[in-house]
C-alpha atoms as a PDB file:
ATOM      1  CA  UNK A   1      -1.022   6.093 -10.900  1.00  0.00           C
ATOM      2  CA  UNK A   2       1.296   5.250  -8.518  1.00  0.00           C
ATOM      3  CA  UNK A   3       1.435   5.096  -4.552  1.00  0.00           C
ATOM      4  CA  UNK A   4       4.084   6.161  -2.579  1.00  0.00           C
ATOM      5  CA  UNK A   5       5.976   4.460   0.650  1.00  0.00           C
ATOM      6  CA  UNK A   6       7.673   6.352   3.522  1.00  0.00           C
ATOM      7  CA  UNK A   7      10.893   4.516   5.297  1.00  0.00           C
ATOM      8  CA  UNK A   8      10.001   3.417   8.943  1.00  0.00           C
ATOM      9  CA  UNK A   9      10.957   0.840  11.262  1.00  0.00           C
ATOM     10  CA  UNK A  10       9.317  -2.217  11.537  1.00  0.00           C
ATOM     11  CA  UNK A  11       8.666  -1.271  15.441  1.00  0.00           C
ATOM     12  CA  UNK A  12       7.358   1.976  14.623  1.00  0.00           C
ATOM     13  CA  UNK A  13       5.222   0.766  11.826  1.00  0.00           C
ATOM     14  CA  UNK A  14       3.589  -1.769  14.502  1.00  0.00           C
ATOM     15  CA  UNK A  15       3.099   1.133  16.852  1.00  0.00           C
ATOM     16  CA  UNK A  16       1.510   3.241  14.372  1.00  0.00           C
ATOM     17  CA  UNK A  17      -1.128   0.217  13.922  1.00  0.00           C
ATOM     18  CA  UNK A  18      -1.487  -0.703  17.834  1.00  0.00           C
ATOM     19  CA  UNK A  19      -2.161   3.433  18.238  1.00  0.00           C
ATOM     20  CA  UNK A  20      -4.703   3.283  15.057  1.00  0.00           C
ATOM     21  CA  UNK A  21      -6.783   0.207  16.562  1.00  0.00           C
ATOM     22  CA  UNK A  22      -6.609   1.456  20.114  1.00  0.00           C
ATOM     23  CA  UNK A  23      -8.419   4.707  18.502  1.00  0.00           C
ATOM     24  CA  UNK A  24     -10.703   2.743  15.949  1.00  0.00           C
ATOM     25  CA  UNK A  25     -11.899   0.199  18.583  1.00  0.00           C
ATOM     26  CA  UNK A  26     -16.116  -0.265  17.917  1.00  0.00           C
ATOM     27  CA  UNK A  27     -16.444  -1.935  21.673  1.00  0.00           C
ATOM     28  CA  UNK A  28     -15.276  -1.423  24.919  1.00  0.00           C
ATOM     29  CA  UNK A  29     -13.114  -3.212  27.268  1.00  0.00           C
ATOM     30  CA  UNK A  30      -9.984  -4.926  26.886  1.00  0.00           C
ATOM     31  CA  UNK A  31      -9.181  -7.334  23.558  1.00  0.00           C
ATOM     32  CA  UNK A  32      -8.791 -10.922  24.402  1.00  0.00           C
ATOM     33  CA  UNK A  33      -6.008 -12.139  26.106  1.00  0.00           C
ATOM     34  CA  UNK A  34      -5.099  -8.689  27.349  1.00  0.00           C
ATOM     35  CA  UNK A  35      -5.154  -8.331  31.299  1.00  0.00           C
ATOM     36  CA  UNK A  36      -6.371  -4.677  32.856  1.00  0.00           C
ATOM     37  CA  UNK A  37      -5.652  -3.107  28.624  1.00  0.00           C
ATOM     38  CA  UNK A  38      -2.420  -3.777  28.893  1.00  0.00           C
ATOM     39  CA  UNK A  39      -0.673  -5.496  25.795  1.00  0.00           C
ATOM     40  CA  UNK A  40       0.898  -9.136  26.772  1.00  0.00           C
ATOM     41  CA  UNK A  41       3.546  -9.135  24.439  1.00  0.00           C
ATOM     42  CA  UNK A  42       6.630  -6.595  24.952  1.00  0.00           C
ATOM     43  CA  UNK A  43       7.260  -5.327  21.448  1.00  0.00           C
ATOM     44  CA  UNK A  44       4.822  -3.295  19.198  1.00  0.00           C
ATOM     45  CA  UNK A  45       5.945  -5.655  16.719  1.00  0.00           C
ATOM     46  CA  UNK A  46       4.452  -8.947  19.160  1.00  0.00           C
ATOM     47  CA  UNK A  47       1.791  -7.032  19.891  1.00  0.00           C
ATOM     48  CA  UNK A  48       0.324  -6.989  15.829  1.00  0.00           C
ATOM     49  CA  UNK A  49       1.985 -10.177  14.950  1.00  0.00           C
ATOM     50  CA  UNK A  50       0.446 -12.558  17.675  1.00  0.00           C
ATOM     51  CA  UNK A  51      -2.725 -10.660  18.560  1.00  0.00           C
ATOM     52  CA  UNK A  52      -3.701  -9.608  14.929  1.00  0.00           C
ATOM     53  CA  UNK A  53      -7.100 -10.971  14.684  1.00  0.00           C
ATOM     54  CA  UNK A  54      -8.572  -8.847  17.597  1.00  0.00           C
ATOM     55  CA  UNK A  55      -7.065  -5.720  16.161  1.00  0.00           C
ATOM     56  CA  UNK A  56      -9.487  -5.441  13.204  1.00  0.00           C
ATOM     57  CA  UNK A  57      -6.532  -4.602  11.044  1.00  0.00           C
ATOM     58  CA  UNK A  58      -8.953  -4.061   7.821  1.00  0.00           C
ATOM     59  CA  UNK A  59     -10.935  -1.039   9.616  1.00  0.00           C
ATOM     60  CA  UNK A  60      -8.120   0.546  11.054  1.00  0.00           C
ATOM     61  CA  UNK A  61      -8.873   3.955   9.672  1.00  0.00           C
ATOM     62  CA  UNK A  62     -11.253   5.112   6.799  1.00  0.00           C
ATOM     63  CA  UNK A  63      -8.153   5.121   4.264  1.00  0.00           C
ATOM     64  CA  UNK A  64      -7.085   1.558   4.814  1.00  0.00           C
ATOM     65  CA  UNK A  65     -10.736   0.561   4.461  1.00  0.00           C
ATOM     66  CA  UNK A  66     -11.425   2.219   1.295  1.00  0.00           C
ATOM     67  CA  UNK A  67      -8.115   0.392   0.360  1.00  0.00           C
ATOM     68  CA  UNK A  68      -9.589  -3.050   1.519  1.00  0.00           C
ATOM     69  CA  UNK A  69     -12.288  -2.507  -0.196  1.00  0.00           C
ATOM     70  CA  UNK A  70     -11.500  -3.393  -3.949  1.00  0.00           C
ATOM     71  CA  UNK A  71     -11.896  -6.665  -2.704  1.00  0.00           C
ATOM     72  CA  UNK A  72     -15.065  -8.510  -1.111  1.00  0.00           C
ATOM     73  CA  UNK A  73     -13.746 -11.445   1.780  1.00  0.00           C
ATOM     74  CA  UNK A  74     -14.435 -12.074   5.490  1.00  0.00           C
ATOM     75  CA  UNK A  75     -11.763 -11.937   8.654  1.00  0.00           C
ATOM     76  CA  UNK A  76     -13.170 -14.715  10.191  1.00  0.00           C
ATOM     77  CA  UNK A  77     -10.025 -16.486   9.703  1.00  0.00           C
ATOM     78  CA  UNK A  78      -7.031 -14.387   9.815  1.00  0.00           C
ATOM     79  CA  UNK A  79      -3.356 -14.352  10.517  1.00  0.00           C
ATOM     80  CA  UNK A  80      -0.142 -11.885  10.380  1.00  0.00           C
ATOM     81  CA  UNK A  81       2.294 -14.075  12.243  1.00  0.00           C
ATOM     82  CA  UNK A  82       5.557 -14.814  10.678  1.00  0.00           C
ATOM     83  CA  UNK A  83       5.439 -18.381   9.454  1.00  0.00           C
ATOM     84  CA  UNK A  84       1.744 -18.736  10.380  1.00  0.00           C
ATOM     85  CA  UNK A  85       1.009 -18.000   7.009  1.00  0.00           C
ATOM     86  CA  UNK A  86      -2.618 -19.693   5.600  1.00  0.00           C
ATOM     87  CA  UNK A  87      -1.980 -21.749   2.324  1.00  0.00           C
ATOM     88  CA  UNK A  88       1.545 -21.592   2.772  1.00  0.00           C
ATOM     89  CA  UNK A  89       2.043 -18.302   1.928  1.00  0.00           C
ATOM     90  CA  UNK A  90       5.319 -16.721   3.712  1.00  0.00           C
ATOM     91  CA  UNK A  91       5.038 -12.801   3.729  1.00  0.00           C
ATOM     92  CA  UNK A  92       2.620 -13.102   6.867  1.00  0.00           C
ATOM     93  CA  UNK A  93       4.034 -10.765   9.297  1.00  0.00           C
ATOM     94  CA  UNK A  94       6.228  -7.498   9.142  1.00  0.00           C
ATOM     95  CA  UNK A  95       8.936  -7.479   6.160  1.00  0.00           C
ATOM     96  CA  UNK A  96      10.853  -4.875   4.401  1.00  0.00           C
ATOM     97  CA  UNK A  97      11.688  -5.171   0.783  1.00  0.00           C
ATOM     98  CA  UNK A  98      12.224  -1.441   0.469  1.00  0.00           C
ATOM     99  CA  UNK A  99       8.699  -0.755   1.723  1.00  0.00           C
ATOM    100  CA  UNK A 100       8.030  -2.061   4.714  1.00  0.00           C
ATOM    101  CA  UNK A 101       4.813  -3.427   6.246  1.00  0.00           C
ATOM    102  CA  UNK A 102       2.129  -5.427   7.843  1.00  0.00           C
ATOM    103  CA  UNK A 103       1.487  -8.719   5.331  1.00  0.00           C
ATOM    104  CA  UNK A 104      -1.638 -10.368   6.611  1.00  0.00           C
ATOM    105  CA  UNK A 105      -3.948 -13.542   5.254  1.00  0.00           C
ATOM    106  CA  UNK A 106      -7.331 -13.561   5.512  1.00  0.00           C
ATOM    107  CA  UNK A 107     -10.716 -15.206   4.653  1.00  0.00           C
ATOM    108  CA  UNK A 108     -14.299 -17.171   6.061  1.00  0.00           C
ATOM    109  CA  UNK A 109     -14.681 -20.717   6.099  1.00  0.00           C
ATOM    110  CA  UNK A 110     -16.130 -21.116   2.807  1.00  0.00           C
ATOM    111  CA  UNK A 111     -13.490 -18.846   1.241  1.00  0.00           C
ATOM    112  CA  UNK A 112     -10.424 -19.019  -0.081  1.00  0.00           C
ATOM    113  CA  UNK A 113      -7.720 -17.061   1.737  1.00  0.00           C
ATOM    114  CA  UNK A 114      -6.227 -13.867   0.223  1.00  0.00           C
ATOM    115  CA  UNK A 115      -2.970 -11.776   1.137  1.00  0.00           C
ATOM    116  CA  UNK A 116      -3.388  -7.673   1.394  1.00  0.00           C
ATOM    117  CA  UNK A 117      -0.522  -5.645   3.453  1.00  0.00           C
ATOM    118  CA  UNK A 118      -0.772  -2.496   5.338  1.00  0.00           C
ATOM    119  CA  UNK A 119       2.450  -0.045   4.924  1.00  0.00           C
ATOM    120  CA  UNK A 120       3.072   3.673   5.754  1.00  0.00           C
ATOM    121  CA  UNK A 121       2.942   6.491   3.107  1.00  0.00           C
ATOM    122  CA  UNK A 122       4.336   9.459   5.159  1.00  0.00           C
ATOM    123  CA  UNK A 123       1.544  10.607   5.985  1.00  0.00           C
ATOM    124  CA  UNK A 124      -1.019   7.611   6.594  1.00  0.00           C
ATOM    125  CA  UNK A 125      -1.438   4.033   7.252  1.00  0.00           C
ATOM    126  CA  UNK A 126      -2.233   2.433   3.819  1.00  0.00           C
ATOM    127  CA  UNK A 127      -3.824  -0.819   2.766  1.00  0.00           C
ATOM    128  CA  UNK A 128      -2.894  -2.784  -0.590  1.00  0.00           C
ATOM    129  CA  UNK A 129      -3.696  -6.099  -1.722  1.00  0.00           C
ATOM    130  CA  UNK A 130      -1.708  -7.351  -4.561  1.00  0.00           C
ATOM    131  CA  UNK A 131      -3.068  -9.185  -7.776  1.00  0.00           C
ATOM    132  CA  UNK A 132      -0.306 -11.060  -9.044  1.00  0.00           C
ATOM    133  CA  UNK A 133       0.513 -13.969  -7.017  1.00  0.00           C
ATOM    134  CA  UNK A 134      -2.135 -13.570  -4.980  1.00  0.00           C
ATOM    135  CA  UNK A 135      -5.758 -15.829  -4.701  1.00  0.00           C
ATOM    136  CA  UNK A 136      -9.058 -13.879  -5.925  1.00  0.00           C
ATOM    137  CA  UNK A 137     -11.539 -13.634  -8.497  1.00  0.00           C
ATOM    138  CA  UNK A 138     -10.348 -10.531 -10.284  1.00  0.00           C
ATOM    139  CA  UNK A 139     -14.040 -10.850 -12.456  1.00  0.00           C
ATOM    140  CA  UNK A 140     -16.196 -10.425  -9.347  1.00  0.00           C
ATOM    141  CA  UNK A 141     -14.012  -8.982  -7.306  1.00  0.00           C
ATOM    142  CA  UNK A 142     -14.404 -11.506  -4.274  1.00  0.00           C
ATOM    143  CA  UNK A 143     -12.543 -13.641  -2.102  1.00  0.00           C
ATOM    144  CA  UNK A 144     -12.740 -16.866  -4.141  1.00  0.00           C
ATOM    145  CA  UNK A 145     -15.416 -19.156  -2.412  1.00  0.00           C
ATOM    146  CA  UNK A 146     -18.177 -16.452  -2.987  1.00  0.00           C
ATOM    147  CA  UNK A 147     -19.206 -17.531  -5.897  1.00  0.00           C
ATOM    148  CA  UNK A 148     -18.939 -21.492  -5.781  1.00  0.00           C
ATOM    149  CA  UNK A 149     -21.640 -24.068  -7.394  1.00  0.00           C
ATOM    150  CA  UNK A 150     -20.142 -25.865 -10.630  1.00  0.00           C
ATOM    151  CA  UNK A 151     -17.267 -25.526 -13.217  1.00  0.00           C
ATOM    152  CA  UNK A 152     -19.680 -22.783 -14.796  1.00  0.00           C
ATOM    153  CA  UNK A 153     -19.284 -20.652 -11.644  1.00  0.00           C
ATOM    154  CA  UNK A 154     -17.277 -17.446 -11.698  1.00  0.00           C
ATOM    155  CA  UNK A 155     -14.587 -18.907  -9.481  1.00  0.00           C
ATOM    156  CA  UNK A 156     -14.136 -21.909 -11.322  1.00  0.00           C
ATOM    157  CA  UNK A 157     -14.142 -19.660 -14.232  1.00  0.00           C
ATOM    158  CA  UNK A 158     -11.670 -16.973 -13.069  1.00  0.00           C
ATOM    159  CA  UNK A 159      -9.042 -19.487 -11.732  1.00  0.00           C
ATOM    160  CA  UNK A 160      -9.291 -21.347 -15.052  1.00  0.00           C
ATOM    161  CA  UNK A 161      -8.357 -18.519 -16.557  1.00  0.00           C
ATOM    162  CA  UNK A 162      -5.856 -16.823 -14.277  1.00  0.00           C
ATOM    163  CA  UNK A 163      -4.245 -20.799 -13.598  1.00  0.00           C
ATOM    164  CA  UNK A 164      -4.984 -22.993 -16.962  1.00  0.00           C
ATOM    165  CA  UNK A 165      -6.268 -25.500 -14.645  1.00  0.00           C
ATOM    166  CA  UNK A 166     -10.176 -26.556 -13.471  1.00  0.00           C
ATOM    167  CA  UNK A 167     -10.290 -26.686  -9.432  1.00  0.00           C
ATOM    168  CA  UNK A 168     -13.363 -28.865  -7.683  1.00  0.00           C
ATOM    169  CA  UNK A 169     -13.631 -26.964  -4.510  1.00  0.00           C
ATOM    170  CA  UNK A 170     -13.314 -23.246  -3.939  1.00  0.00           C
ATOM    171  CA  UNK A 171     -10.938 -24.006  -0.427  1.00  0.00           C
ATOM    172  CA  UNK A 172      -8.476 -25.780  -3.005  1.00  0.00           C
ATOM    173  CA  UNK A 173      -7.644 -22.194  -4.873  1.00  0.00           C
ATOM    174  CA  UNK A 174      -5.389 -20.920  -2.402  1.00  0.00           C
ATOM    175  CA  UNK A 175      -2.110 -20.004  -5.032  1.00  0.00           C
ATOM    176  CA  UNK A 176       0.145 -17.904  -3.634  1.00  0.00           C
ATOM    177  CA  UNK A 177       3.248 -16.459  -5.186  1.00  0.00           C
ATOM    178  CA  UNK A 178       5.648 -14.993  -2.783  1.00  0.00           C
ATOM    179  CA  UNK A 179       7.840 -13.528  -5.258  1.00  0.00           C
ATOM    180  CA  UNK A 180       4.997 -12.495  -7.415  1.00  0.00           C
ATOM    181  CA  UNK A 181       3.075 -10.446  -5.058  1.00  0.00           C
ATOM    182  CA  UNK A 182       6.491  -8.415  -3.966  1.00  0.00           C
ATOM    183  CA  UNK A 183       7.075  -7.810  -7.122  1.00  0.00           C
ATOM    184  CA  UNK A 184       3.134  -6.459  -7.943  1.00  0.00           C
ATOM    185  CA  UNK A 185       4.031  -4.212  -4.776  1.00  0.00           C
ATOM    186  CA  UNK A 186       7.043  -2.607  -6.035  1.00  0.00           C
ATOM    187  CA  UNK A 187       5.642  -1.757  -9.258  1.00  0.00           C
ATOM    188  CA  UNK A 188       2.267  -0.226  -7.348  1.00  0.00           C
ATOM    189  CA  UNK A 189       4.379   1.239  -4.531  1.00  0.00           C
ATOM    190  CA  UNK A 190       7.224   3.857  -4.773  1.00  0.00           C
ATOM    191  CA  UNK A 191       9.779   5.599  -2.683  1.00  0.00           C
ATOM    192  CA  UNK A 192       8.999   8.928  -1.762  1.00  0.00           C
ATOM    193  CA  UNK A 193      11.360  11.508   0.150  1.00  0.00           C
ATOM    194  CA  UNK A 194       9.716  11.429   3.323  1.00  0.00           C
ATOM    195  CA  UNK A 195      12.087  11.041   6.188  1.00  0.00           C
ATOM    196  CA  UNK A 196      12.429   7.632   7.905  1.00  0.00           C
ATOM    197  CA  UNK A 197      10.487   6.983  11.203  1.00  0.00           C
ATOM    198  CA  UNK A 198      12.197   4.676  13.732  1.00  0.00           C
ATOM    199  CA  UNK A 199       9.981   5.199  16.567  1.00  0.00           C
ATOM    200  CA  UNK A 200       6.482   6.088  17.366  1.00  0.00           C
ATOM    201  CA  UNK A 201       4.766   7.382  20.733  1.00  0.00           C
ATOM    202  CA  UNK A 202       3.086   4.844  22.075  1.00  0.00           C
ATOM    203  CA  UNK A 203      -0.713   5.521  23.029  1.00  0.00           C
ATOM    204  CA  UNK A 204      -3.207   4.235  25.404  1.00  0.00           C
ATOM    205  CA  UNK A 205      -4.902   1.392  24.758  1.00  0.00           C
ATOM    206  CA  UNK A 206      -8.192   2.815  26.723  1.00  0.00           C
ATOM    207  CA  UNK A 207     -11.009   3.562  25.192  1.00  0.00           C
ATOM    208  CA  UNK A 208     -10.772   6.845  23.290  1.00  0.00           C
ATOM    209  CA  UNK A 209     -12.360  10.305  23.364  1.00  0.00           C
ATOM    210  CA  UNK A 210     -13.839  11.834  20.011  1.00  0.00           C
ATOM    211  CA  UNK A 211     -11.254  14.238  20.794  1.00  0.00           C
ATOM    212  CA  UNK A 212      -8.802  11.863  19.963  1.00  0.00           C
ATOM    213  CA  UNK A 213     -10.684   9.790  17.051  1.00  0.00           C
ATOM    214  CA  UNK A 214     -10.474  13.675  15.880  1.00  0.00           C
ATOM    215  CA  UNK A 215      -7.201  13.823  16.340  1.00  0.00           C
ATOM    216  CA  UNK A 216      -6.340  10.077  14.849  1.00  0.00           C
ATOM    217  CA  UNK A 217      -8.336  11.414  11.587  1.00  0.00           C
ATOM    218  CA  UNK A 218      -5.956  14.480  11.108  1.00  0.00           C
ATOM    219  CA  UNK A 219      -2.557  12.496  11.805  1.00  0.00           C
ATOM    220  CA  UNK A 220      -1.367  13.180   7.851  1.00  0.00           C
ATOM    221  CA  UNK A 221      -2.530  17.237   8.378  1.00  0.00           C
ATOM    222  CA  UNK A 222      -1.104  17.273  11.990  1.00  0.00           C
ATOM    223  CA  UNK A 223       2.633  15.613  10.344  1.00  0.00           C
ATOM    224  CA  UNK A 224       2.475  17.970   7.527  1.00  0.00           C
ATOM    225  CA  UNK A 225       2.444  20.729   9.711  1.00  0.00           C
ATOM    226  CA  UNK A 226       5.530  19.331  11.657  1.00  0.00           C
ATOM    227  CA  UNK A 227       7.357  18.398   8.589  1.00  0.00           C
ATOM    228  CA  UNK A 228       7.010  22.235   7.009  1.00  0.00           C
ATOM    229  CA  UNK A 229       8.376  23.000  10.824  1.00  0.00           C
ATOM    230  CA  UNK A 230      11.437  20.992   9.971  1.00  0.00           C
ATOM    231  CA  UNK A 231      12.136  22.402   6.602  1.00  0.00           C
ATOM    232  CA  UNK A 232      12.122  25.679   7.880  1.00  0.00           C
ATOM    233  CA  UNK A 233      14.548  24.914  10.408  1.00  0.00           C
ATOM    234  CA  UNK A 234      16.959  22.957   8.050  1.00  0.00           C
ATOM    235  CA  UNK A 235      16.508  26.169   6.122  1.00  0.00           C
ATOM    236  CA  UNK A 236      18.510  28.252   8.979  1.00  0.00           C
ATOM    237  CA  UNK A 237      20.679  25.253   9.579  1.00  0.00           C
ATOM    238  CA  UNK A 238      21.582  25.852   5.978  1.00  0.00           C
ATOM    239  CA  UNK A 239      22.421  29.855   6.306  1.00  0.00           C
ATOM    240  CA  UNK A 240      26.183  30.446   5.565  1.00  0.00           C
ATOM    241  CA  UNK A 241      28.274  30.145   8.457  1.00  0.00           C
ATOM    242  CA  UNK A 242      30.392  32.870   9.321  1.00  0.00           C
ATOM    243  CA  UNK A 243      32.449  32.257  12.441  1.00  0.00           C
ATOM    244  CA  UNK A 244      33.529  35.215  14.428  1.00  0.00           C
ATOM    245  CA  UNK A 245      37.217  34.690  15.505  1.00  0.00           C
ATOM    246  CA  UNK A 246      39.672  35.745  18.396  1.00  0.00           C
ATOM    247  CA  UNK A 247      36.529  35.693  21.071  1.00  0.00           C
ATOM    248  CA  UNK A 248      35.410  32.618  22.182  1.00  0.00           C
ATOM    249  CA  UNK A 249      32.514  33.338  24.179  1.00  0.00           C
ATOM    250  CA  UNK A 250      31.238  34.643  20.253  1.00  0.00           C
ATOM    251  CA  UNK A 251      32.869  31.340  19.129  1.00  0.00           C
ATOM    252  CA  UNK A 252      30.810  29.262  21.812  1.00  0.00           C
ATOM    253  CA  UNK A 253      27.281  31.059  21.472  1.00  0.00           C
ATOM    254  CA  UNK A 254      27.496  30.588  17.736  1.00  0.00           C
ATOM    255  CA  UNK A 255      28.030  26.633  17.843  1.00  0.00           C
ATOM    256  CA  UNK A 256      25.423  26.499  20.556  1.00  0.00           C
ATOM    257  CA  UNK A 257      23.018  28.386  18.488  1.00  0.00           C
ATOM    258  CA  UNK A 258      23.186  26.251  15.491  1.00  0.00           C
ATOM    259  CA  UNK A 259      23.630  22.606  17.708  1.00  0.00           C
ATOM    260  CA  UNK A 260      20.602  23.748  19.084  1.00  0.00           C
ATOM    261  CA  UNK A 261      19.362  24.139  15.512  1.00  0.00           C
ATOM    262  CA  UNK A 262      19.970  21.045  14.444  1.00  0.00           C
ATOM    263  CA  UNK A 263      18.962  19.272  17.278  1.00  0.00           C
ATOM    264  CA  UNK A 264      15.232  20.757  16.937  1.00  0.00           C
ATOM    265  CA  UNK A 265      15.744  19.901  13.334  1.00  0.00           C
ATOM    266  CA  UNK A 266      15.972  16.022  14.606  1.00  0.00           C
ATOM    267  CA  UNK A 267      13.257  16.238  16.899  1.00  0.00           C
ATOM    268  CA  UNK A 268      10.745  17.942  14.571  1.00  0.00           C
ATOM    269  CA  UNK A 269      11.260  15.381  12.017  1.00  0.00           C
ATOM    270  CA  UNK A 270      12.048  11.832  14.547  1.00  0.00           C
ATOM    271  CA  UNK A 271       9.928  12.805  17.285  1.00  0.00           C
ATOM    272  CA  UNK A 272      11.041  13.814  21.267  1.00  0.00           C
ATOM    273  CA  UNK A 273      10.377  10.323  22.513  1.00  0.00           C
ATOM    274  CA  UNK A 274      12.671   8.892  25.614  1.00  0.00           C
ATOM    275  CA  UNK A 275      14.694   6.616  22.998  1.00  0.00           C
ATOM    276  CA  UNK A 276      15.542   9.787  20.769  1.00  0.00           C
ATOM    277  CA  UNK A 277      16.005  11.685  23.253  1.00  0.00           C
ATOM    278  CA  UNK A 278      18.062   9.325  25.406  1.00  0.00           C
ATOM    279  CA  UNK A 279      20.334   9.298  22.200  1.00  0.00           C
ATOM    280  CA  UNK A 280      20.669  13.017  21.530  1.00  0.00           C
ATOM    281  CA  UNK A 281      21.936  12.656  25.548  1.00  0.00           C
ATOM    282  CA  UNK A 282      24.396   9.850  24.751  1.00  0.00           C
ATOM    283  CA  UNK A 283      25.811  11.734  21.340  1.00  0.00           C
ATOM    284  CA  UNK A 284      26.442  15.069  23.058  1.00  0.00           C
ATOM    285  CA  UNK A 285      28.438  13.155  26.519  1.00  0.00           C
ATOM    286  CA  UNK A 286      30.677  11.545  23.742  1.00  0.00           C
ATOM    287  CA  UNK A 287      31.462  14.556  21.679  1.00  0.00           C
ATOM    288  CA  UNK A 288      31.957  16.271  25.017  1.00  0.00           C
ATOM    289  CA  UNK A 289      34.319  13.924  25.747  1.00  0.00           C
ATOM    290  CA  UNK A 290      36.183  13.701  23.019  1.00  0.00           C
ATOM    291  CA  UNK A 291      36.880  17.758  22.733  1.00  0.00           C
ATOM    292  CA  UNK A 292      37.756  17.662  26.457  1.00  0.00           C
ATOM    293  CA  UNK A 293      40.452  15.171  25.707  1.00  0.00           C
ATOM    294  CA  UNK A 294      41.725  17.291  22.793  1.00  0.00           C
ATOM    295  CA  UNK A 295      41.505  20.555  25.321  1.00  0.00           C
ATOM    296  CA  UNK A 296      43.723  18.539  27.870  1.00  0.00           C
ATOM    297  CA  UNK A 297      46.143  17.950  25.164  1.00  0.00           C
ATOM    298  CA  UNK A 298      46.553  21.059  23.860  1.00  0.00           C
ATOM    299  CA  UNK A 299      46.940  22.279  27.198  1.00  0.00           C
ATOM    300  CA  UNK A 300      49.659  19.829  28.104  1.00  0.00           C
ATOM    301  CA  UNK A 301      51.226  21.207  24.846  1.00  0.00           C
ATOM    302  CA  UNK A 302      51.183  24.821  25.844  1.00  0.00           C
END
């Protein structure tokens, strides 16, 4: 059965996982590195990239754990910088190949590293980790390194038989296909009709109330809810328009009625942050401006 992807920006998809540690958090106080809980870096996207490791990115919510889960290995080790890669793998960091997402290594010292990427379904943050292309034993369903002694082993069994070749030591099974593992996520992973999310509020990094753990459990109920708000209002966006004529204050209250329409349209669907808002601003000055010109001409016509 297939899963399904939402489009989102890679910003917003990094804000969505700052907001979902900052309300997962198991400890108090700031995370390393970050002075009086503010985050050093000033993108969402720096923020997840650099500072990964103290965001416990496998427990960010129940769903993403359960997701984690087909697979046994350790975060002692772990990295989702771009280029910082372990075992040379390169889809560390954010990407978008369609989907877009988180792409993070990890693994203990006596493991092998594996790849797994968290994404955005529409509703939820997701976790996946990919099987082809990707280092660990698919018998036990461990991290290789878990199961280590001899050639007899289950790792040294598995990789024979997922490689054709023997391996010595369990830190020298680290295989990963780049090309392989996108293409085991496109085939597991599919398009759905959500709309796109370019931004995301950005939340508090302080410690957070139950009310809001509460609130960070509901997030897909609480969209749903604003997404059946948007249909509704593309619904009357969609009502035949019948344009009264030879009065223009009739003419002017029915384009403001249905710009206003639309515009709550937008904002139920993207969100009334400053940047959307800002831009709603900046569209309506220049389409002000541009009918004011065309009034002044007409006028000079007349």
């Amino acid at each position: 059965m297939p899963r399904y992807y939402a489009p989102i920006s890679v910003e917003a998809l990094a804000q969505k996982i700052l907001n979902a540690a900052y309300a997962n958090r198991d400890y108090e106080g700031d995370y390393e590195g970050w002075v009086n809980n503010k985050p050093p870096e000033k993108s969402a996207r720096e923020n997840v990239e650099k500072h990964a490791y103290h965001l416990n990115l496998p427990y960010l919510t129940k769903t993403v754990e359960k997701d984690l889960a087909k697979v046994d290995f350790d975060t002692e080790n772990l990295e989702a910088e771009r280029g910082e890669g372990y075992a040379g793998c390169d889809l560390a960091g954010f990407h978008t190949y369609g989907l877009t997402f988180l792409g993070v290594t990890a693994g203990g010292d006596w493991e092998c590293p594996l790849f797994f990427i968290i994404y955005w379904d529409g509703k939820q943050l997701r976790g996946y980790i990919p099987t082809a292309g990707n280092s660990w034993n698919t018998d036990n369903k461990k991290a290789y390194g878990n199961d280590w002694k001899d050639k007899n082993s289950s790792d040294a069994i598995n990789y024979k038989k997922r490689y054709g070749v023997e391996i010595e030591e369990s830190y020298s099974a680290a295989s990963f296909s780049d090309g392989e593992m996108i293409d085991d996520i496109q085939k597991r992973i599919k398009p759905n009709n959500f709309p796109a999310v370019n931004s995301e509020p950005e939340a508090s990094p302080a410690a957070p109330s139950k009310e809001k753990r509460v609130q960070s459990a509901n997030e897909g109920q609480t969209l749903s809810v604003v997404l059946g708000k948007a249909d509704e209002q593309k619904a009357k966006a969609k009502a035949k328009l019948e344009i009264p004529s030879n009065d223009s204050d009739a003419v002017k209250k029915h384009f403001s009625e249905r710009m206003g329409l639309a515009i709550e349209g937008f904002l139920s669907m993207m969100g009334d942050s400053e940047e959307n808002l800002q831009g709603l601003v900046d569209a309506l000055g220049e389409l002000q401006g541009k009918y004011a010109i065309k009034l002044l001409s007409k006028k000079k016509e007349s």
